[in-house]
C-alpha atoms as a PDB file:
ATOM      1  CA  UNK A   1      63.472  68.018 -41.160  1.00  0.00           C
ATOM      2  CA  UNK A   2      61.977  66.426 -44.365  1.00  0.00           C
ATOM      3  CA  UNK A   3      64.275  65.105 -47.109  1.00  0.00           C
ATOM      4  CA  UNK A   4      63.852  63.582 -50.625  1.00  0.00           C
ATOM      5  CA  UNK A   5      64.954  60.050 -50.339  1.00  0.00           C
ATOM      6  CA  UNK A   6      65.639  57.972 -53.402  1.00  0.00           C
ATOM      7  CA  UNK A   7      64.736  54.302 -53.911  1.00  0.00           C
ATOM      8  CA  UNK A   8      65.686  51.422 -56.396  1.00  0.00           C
ATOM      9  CA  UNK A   9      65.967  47.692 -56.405  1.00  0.00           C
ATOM     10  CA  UNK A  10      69.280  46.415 -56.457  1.00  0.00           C
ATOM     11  CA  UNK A  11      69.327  43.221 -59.425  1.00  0.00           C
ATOM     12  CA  UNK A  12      71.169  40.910 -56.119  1.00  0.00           C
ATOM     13  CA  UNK A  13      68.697  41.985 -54.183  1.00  0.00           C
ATOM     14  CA  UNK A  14      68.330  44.599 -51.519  1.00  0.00           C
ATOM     15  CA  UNK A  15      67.358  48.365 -52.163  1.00  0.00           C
ATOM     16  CA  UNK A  16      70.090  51.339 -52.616  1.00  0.00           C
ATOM     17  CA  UNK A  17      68.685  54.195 -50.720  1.00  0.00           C
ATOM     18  CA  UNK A  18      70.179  57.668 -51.629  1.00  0.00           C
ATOM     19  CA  UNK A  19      69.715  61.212 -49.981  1.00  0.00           C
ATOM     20  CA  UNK A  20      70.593  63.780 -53.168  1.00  0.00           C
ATOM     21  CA  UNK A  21      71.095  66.302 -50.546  1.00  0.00           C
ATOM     22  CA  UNK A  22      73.614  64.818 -48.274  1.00  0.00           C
ATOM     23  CA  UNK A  23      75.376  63.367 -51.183  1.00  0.00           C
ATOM     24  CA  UNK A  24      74.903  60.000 -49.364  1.00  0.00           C
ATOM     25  CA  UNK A  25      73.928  56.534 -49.731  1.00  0.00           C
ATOM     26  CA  UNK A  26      73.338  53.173 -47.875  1.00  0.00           C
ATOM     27  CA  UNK A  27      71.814  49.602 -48.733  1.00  0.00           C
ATOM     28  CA  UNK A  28      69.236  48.452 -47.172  1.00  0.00           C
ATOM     29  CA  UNK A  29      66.669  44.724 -47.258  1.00  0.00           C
ATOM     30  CA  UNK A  30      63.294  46.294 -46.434  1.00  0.00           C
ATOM     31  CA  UNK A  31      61.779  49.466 -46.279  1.00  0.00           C
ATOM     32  CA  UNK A  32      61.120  49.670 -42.631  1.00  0.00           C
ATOM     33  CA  UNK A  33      64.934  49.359 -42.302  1.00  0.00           C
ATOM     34  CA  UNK A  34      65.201  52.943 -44.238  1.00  0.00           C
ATOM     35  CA  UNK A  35      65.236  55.544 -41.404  1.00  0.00           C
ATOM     36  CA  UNK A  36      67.679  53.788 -39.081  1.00  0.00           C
ATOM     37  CA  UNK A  37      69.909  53.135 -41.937  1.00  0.00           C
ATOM     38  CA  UNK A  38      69.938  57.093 -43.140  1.00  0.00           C
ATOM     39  CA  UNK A  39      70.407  58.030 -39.662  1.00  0.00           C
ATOM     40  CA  UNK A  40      73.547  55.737 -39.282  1.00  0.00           C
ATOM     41  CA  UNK A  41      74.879  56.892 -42.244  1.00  0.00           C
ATOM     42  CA  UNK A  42      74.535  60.614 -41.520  1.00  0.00           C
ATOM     43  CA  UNK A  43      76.050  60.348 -38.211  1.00  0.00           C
ATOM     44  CA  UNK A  44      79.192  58.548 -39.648  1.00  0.00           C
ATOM     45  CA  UNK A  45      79.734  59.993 -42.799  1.00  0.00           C
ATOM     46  CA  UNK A  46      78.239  63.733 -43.002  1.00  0.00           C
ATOM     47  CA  UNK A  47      80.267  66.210 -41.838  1.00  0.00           C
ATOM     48  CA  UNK A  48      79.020  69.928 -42.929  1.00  0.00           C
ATOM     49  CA  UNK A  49      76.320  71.789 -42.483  1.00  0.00           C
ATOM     50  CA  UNK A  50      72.292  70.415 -42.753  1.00  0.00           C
ATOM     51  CA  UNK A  51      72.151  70.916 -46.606  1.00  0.00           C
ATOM     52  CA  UNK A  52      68.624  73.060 -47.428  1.00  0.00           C
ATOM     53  CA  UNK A  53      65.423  69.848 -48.771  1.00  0.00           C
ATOM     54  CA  UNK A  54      65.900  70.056 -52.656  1.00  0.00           C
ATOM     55  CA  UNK A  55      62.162  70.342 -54.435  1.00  0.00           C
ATOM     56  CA  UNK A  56      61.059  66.645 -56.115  1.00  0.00           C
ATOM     57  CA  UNK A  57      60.640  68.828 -59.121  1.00  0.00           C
ATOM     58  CA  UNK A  58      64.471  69.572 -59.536  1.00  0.00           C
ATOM     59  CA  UNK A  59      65.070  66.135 -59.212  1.00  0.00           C
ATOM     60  CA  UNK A  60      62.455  63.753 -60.993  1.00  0.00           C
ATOM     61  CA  UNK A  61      64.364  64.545 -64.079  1.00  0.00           C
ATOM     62  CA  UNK A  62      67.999  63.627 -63.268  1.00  0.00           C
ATOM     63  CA  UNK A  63      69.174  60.678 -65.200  1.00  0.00           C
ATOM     64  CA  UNK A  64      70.757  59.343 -61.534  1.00  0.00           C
ATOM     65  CA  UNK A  65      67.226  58.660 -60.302  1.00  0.00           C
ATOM     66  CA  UNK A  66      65.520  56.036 -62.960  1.00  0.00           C
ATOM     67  CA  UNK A  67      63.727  53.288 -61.820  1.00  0.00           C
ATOM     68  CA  UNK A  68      63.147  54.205 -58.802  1.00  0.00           C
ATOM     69  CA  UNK A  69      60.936  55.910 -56.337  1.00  0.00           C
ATOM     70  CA  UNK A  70      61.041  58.552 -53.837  1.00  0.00           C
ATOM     71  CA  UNK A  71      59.685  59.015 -50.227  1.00  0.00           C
ATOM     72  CA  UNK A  72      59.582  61.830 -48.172  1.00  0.00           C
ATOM     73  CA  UNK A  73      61.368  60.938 -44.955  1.00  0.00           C
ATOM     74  CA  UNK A  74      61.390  63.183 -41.762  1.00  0.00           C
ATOM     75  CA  UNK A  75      65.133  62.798 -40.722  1.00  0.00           C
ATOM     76  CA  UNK A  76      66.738  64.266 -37.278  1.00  0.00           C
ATOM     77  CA  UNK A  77      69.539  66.736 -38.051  1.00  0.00           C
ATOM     78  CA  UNK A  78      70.046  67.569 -34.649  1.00  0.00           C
ATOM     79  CA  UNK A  79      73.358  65.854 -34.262  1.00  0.00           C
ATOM     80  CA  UNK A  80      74.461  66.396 -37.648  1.00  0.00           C
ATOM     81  CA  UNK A  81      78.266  67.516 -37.637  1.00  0.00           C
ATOM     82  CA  UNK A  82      78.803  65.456 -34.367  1.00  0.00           C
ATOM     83  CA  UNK A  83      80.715  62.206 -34.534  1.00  0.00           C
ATOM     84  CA  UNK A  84      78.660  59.172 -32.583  1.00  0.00           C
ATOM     85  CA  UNK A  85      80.715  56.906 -30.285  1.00  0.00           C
ATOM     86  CA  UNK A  86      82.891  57.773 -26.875  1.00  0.00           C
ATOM     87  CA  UNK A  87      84.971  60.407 -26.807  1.00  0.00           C
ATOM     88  CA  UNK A  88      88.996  60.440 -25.792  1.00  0.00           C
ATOM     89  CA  UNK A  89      90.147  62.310 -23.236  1.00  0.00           C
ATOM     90  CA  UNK A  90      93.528  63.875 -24.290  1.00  0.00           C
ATOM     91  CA  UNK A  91      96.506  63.459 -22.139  1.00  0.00           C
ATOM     92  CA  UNK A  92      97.604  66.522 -20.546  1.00  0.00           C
ATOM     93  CA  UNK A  93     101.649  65.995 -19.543  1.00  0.00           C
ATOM     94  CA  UNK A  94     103.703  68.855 -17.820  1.00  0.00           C
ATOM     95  CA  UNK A  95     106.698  70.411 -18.766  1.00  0.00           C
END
């Protein structure tokens, strides 16, 4: 599903990406390094429901997002709600 992602150079160097819609954000040194980076971030963090792609036009505006720029990035929702890692079995004991 396609999602507004916001860009802007960090002054120490780096870029701050943000996903308005997820209410999420992670740091990344390139732009090839985006996607993985939202993905990670989304599978540790977001818990919810996939939030609905806001509109670039009802967020170009928002003081938040200056001096920056956006891209359009296809993220997988699929496993959004579900934790990565191994799971624990839980200990069943008799009484």
């Amino acid at each position: 599903m396609f999602f507004l992602t916001y860009v802007k150079s960090e002054r120490a160097g780096g870029l701050r990406v943000t996903l308005p819609d997820f209410n999420l954000y992670t740091m990344a040194l390139a732009v090839a390094e985006i996607p993985d980076r939202l993905q990670g971030v989304i599978a540790d963090e977001y818990k919810g429901k996939v939030p609905r792609s806001s509109r670039l036009e009802d967020l170009q505006d928002d003081p938040r997002f200056h001096d920056g720029w956006w891209l359009w990035l296809n993220i997988d929702v699929d496993q959004v709600g579900h934790r990565r890692g191994p799971r624990v079995a839980k200990r069943v004991t008799k009484q």
